[in-house]
PDB file of N, CA and C in Angstrom:
ATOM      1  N   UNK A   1     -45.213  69.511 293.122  1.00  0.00           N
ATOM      2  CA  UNK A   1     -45.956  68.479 293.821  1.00  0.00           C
ATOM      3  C   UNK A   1     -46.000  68.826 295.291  1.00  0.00           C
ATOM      4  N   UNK A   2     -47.394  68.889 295.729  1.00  0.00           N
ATOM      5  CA  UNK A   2     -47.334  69.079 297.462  1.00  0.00           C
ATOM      6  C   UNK A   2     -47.548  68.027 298.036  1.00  0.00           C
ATOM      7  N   UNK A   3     -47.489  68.029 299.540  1.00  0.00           N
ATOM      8  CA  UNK A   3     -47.395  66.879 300.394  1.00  0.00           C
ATOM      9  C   UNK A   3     -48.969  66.558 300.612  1.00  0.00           C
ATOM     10  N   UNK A   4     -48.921  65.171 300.439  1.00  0.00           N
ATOM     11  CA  UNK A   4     -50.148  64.534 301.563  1.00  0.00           C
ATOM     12  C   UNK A   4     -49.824  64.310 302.298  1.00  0.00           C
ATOM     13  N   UNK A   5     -50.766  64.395 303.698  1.00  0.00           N
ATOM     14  CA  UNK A   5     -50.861  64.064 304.867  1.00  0.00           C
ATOM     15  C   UNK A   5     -51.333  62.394 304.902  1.00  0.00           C
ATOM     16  N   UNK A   6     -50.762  61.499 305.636  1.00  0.00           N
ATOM     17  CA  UNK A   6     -51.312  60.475 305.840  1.00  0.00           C
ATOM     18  C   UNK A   6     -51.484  59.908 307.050  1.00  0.00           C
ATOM     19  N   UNK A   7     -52.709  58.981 307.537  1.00  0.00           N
ATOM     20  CA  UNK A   7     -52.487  58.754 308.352  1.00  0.00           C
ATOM     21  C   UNK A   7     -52.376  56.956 308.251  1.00  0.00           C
ATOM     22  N   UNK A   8     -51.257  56.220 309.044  1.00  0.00           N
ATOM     23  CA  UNK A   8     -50.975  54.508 308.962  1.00  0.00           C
ATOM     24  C   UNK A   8     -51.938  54.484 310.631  1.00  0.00           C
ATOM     25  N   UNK A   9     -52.321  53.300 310.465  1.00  0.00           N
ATOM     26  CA  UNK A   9     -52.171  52.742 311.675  1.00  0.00           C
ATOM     27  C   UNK A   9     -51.676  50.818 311.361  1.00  0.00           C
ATOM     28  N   UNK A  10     -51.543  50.290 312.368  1.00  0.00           N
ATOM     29  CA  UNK A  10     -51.233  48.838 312.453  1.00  0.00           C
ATOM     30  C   UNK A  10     -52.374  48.060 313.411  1.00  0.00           C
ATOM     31  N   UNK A  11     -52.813  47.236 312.776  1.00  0.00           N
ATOM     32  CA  UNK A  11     -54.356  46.187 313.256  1.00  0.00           C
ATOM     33  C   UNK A  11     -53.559  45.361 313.732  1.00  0.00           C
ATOM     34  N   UNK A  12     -53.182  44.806 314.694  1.00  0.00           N
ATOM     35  CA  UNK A  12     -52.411  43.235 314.464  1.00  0.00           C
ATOM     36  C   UNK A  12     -50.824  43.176 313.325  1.00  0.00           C
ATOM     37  N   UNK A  13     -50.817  42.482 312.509  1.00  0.00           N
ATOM     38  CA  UNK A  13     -49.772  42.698 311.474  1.00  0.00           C
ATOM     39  C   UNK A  13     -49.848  43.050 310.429  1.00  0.00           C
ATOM     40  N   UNK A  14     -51.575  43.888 309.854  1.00  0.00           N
ATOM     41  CA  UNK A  14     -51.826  44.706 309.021  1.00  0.00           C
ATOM     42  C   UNK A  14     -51.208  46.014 308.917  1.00  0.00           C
ATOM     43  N   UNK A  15     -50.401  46.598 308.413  1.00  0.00           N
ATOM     44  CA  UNK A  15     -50.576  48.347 308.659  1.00  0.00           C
ATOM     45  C   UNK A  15     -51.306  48.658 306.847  1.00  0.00           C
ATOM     46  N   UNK A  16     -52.087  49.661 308.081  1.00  0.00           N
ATOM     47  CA  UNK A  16     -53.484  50.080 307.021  1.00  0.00           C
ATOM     48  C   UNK A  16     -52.844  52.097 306.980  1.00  0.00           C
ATOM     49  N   UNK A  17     -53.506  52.051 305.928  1.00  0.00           N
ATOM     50  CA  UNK A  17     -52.942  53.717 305.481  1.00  0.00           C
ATOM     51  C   UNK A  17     -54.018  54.494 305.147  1.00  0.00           C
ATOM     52  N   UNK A  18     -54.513  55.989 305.266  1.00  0.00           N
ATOM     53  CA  UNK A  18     -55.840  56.616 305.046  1.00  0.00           C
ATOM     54  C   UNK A  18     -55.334  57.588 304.863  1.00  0.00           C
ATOM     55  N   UNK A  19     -55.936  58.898 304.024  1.00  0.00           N
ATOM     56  CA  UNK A  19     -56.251  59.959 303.810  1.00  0.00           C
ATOM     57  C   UNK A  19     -55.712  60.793 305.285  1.00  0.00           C
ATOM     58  N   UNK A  20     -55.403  61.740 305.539  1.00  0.00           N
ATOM     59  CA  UNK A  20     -55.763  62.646 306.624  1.00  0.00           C
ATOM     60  C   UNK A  20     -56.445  63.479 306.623  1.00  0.00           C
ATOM     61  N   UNK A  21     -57.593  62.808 306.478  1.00  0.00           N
ATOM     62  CA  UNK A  21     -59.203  64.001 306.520  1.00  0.00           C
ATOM     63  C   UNK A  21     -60.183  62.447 306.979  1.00  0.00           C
ATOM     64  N   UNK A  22     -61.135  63.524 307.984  1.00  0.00           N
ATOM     65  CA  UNK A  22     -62.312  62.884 308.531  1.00  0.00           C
ATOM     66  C   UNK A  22     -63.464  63.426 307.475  1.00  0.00           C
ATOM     67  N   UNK A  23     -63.710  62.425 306.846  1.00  0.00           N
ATOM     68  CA  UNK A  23     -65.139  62.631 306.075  1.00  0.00           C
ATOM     69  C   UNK A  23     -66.350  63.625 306.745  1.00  0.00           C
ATOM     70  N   UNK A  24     -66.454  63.309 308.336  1.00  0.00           N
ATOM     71  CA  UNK A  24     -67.650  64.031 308.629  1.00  0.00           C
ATOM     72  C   UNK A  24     -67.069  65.730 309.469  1.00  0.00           C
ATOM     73  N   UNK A  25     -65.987  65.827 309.152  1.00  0.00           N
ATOM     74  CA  UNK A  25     -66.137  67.096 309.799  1.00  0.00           C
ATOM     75  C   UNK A  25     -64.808  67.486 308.520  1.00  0.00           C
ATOM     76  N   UNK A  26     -64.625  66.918 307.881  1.00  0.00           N
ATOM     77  CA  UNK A  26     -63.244  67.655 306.889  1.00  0.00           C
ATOM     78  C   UNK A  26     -62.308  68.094 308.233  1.00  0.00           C
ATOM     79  N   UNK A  27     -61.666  67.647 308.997  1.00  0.00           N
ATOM     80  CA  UNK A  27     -60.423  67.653 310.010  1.00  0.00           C
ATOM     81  C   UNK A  27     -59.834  66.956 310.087  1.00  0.00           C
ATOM     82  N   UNK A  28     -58.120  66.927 310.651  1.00  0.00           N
ATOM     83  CA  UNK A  28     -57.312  66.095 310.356  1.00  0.00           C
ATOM     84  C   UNK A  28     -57.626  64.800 311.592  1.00  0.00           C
ATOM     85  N   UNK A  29     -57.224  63.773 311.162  1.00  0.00           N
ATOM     86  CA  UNK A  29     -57.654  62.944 311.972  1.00  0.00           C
ATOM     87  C   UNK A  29     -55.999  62.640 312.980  1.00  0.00           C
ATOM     88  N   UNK A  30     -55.192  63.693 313.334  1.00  0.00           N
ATOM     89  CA  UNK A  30     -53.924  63.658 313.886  1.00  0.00           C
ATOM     90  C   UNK A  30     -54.246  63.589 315.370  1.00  0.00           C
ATOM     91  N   UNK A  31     -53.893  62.536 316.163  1.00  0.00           N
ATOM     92  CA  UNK A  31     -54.104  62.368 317.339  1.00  0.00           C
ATOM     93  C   UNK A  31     -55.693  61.760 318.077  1.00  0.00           C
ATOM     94  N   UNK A  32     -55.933  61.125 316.908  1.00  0.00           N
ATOM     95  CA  UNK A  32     -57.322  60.239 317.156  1.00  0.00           C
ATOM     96  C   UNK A  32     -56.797  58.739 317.704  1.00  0.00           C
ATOM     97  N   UNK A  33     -57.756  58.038 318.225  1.00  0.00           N
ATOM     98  CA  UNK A  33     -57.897  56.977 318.713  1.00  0.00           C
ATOM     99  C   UNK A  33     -58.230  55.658 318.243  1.00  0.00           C
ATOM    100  N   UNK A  34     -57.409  54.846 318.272  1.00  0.00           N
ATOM    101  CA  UNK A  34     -57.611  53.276 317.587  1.00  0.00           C
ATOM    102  C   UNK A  34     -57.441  52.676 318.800  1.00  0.00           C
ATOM    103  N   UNK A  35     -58.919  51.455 318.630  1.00  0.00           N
ATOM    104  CA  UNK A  35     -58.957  50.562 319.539  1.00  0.00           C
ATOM    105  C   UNK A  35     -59.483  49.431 319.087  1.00  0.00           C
ATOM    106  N   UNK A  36     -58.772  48.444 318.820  1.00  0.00           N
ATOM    107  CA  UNK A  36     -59.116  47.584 318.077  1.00  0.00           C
ATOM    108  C   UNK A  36     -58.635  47.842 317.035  1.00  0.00           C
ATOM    109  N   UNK A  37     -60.164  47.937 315.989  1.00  0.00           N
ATOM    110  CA  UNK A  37     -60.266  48.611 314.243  1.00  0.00           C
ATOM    111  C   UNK A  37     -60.826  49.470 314.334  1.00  0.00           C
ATOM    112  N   UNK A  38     -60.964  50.490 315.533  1.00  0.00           N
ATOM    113  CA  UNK A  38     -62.225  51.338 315.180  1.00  0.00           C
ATOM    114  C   UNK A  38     -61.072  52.490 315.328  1.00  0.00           C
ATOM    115  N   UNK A  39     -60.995  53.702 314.600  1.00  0.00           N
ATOM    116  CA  UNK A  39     -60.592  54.959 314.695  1.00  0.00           C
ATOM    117  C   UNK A  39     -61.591  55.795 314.881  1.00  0.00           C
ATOM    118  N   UNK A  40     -61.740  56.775 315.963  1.00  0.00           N
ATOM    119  CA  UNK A  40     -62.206  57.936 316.105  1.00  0.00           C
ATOM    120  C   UNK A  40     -61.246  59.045 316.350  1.00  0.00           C
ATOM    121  N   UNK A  41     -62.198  59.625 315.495  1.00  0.00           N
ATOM    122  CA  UNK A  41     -61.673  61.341 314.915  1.00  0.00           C
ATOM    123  C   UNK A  41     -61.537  62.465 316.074  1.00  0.00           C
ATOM    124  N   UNK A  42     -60.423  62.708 316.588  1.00  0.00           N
ATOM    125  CA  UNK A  42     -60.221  63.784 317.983  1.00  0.00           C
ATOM    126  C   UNK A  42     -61.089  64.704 318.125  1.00  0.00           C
ATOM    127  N   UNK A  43     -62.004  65.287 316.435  1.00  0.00           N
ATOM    128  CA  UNK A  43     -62.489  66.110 316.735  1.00  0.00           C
ATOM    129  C   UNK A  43     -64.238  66.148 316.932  1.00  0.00           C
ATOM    130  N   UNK A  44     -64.525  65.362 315.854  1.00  0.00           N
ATOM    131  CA  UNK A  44     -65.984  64.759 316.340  1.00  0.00           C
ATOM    132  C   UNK A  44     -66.445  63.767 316.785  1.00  0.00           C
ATOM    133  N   UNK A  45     -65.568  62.913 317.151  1.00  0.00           N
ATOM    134  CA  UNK A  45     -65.553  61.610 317.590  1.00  0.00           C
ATOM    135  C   UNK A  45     -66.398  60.538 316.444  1.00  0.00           C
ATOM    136  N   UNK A  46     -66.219  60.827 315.242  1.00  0.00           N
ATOM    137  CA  UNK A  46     -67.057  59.726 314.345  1.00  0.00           C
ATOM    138  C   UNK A  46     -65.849  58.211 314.597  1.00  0.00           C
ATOM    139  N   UNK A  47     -66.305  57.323 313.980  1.00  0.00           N
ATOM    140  CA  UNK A  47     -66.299  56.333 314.111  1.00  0.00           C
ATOM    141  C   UNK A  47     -65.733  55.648 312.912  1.00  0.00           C
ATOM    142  N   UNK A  48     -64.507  55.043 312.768  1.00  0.00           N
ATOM    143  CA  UNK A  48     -64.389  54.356 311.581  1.00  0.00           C
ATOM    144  C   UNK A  48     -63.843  52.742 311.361  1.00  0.00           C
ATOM    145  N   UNK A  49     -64.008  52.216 310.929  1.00  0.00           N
ATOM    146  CA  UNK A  49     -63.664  50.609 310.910  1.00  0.00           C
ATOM    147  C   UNK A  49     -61.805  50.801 309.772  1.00  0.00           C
ATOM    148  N   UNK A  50     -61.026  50.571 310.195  1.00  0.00           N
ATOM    149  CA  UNK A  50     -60.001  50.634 309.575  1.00  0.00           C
ATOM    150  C   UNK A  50     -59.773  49.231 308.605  1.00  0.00           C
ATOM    151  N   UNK A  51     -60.280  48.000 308.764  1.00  0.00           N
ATOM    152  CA  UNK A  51     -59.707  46.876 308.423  1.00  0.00           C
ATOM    153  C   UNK A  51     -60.663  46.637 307.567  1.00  0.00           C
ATOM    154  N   UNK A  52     -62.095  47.405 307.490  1.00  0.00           N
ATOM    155  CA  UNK A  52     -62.753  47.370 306.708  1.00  0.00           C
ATOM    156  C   UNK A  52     -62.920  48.360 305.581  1.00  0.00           C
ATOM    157  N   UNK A  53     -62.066  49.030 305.072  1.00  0.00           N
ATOM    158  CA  UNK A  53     -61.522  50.375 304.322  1.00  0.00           C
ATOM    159  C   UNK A  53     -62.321  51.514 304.577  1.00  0.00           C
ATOM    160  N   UNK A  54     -62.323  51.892 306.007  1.00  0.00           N
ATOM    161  CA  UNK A  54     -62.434  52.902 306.307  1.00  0.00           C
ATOM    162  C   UNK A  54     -63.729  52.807 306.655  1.00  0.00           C
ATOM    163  N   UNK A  55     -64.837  52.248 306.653  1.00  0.00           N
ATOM    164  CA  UNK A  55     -65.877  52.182 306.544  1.00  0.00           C
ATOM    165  C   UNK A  55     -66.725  52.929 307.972  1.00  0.00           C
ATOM    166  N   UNK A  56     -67.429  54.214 307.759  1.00  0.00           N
ATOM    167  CA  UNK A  56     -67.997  54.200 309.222  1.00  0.00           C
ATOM    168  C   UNK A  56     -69.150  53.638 309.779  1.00  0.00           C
ATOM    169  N   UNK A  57     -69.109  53.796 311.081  1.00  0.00           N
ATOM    170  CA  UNK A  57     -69.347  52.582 311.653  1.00  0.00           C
ATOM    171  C   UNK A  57     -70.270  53.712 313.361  1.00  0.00           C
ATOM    172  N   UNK A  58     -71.353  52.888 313.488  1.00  0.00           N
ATOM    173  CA  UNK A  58     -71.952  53.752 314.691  1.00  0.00           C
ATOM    174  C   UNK A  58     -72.787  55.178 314.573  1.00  0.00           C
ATOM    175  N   UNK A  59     -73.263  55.150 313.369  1.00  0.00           N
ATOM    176  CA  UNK A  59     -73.956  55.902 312.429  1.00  0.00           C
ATOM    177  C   UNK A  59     -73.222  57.174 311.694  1.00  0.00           C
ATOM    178  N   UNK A  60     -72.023  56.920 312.129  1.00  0.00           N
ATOM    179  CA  UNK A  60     -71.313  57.666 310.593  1.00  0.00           C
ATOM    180  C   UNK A  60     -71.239  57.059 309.174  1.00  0.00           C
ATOM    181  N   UNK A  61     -71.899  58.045 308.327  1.00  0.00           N
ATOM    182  CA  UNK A  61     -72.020  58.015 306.992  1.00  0.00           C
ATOM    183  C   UNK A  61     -71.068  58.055 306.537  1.00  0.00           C
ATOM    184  N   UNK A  62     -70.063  58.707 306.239  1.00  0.00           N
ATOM    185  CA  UNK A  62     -68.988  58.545 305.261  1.00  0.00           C
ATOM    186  C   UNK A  62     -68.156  57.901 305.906  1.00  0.00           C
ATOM    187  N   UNK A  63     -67.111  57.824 304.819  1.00  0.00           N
ATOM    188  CA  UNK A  63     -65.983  56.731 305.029  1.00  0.00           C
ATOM    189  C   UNK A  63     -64.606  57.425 304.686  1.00  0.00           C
ATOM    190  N   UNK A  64     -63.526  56.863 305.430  1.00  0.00           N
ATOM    191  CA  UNK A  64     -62.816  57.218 305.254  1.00  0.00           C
ATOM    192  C   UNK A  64     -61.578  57.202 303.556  1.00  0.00           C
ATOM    193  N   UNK A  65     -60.696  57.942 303.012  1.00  0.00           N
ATOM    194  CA  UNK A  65     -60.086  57.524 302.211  1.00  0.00           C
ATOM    195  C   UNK A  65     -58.468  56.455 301.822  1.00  0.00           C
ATOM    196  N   UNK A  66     -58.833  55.241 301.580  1.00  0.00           N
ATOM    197  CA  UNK A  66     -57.417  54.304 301.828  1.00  0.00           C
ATOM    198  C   UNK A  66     -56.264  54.896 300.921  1.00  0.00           C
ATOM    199  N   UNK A  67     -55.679  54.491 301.149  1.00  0.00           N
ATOM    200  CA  UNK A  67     -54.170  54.637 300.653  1.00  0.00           C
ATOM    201  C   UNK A  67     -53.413  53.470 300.457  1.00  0.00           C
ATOM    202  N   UNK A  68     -53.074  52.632 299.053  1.00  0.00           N
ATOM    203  CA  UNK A  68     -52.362  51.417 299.051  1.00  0.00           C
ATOM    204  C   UNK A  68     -51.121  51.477 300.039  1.00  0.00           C
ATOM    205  N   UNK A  69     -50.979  50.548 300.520  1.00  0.00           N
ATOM    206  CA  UNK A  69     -49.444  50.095 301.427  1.00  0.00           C
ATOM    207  C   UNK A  69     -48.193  48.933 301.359  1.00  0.00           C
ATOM    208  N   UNK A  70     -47.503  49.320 300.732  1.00  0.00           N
ATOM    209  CA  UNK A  70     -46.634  47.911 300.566  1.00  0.00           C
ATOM    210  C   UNK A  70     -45.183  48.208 302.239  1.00  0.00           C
ATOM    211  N   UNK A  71     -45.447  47.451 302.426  1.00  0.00           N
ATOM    212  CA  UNK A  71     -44.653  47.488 303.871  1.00  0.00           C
ATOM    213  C   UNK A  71     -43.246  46.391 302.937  1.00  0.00           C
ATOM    214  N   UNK A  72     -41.517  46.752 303.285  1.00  0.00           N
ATOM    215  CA  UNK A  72     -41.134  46.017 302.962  1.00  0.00           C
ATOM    216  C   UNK A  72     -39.544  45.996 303.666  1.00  0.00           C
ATOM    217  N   UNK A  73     -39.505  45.242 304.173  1.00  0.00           N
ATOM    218  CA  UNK A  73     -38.333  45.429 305.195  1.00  0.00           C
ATOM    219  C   UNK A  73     -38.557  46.209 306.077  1.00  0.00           C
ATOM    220  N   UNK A  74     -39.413  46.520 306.588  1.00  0.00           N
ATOM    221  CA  UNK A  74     -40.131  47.667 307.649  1.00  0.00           C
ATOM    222  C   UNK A  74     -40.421  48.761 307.487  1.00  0.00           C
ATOM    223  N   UNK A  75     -39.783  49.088 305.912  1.00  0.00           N
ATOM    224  CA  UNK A  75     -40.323  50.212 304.943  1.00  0.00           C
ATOM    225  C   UNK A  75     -41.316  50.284 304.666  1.00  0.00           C
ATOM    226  N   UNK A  76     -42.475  51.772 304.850  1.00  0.00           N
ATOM    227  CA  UNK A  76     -43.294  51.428 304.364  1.00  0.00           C
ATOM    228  C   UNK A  76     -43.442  52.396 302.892  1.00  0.00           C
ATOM    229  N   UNK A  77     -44.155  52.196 301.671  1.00  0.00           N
ATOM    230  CA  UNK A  77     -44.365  53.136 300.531  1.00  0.00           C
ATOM    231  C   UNK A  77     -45.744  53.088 300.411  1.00  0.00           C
ATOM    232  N   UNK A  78     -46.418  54.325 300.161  1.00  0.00           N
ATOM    233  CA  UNK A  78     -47.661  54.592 299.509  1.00  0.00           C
ATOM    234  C   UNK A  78     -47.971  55.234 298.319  1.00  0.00           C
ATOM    235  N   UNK A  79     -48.857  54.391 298.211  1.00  0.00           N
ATOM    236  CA  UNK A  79     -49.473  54.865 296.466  1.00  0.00           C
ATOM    237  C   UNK A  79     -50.470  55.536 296.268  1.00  0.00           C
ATOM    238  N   UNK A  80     -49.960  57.332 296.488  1.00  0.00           N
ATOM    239  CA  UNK A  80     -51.281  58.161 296.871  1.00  0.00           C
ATOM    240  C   UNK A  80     -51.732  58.931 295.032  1.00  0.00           C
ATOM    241  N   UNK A  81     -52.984  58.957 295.323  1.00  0.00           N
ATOM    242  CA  UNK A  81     -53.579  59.138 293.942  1.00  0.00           C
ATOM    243  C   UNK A  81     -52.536  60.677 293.132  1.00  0.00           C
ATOM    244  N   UNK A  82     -53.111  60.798 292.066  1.00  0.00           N
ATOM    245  CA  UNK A  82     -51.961  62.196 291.639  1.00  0.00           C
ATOM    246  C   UNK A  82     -52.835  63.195 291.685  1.00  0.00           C
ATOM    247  N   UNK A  83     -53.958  62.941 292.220  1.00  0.00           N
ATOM    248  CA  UNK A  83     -54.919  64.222 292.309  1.00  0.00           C
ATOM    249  C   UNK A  83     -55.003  64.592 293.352  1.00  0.00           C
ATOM    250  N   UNK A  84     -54.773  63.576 294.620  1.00  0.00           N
ATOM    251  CA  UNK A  84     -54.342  64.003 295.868  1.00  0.00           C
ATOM    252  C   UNK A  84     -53.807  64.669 296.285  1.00  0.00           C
ATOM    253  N   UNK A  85     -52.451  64.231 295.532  1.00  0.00           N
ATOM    254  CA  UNK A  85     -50.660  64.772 295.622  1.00  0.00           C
ATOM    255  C   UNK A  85     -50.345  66.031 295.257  1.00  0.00           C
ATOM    256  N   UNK A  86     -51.442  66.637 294.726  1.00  0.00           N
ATOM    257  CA  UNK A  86     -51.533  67.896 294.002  1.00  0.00           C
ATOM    258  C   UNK A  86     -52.108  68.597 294.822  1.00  0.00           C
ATOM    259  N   UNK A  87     -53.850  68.258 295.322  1.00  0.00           N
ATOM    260  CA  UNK A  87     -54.275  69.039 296.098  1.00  0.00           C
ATOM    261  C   UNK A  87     -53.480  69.547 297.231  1.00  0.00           C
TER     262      UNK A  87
END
């Protein structure tokens, strides 16, 4: 089994979890920008709505990929697909 990359961020007292890949350029989205709900990608600057599952936003077409999140005692666990976990 290999590692996924993930990326969390926290909306308020949501923490939301995604893929680490930008749909429009296939790059990691490591060291991008959240303001608000919007994430942009360090490298092409697309645009994504986090609270809305990833959804882009500002004429980016694709969307990003979620990742379930159970936060629990400040733990967090994710429930990444097994086809993911493989790739």
């Amino acid at each position: 089994a290999g590692d996924t990359a993930v990326l969390a961020c926290r909306v308020e007292d949501a923490v939301l979890a995604y893929l680490d890949r930008c749909p429009d350029c296939t790059g990691s989205l490591a060291g991008a920008s959240l303001t608000g709900a919007v994430l942009r990608c360090p490298r092409c600057h697309a645009r994504f709505d986090v609270v809305h599952a990833g959804t882009g936003i500002g004429g980016t077409v694709g969307h990003l990929r979620p990742v379930p999140v159970l936060a629990r005692d400040g733990v967090l666990a994710m429930a990444v697909p097994a086809m993911e976990a493989s790739a």
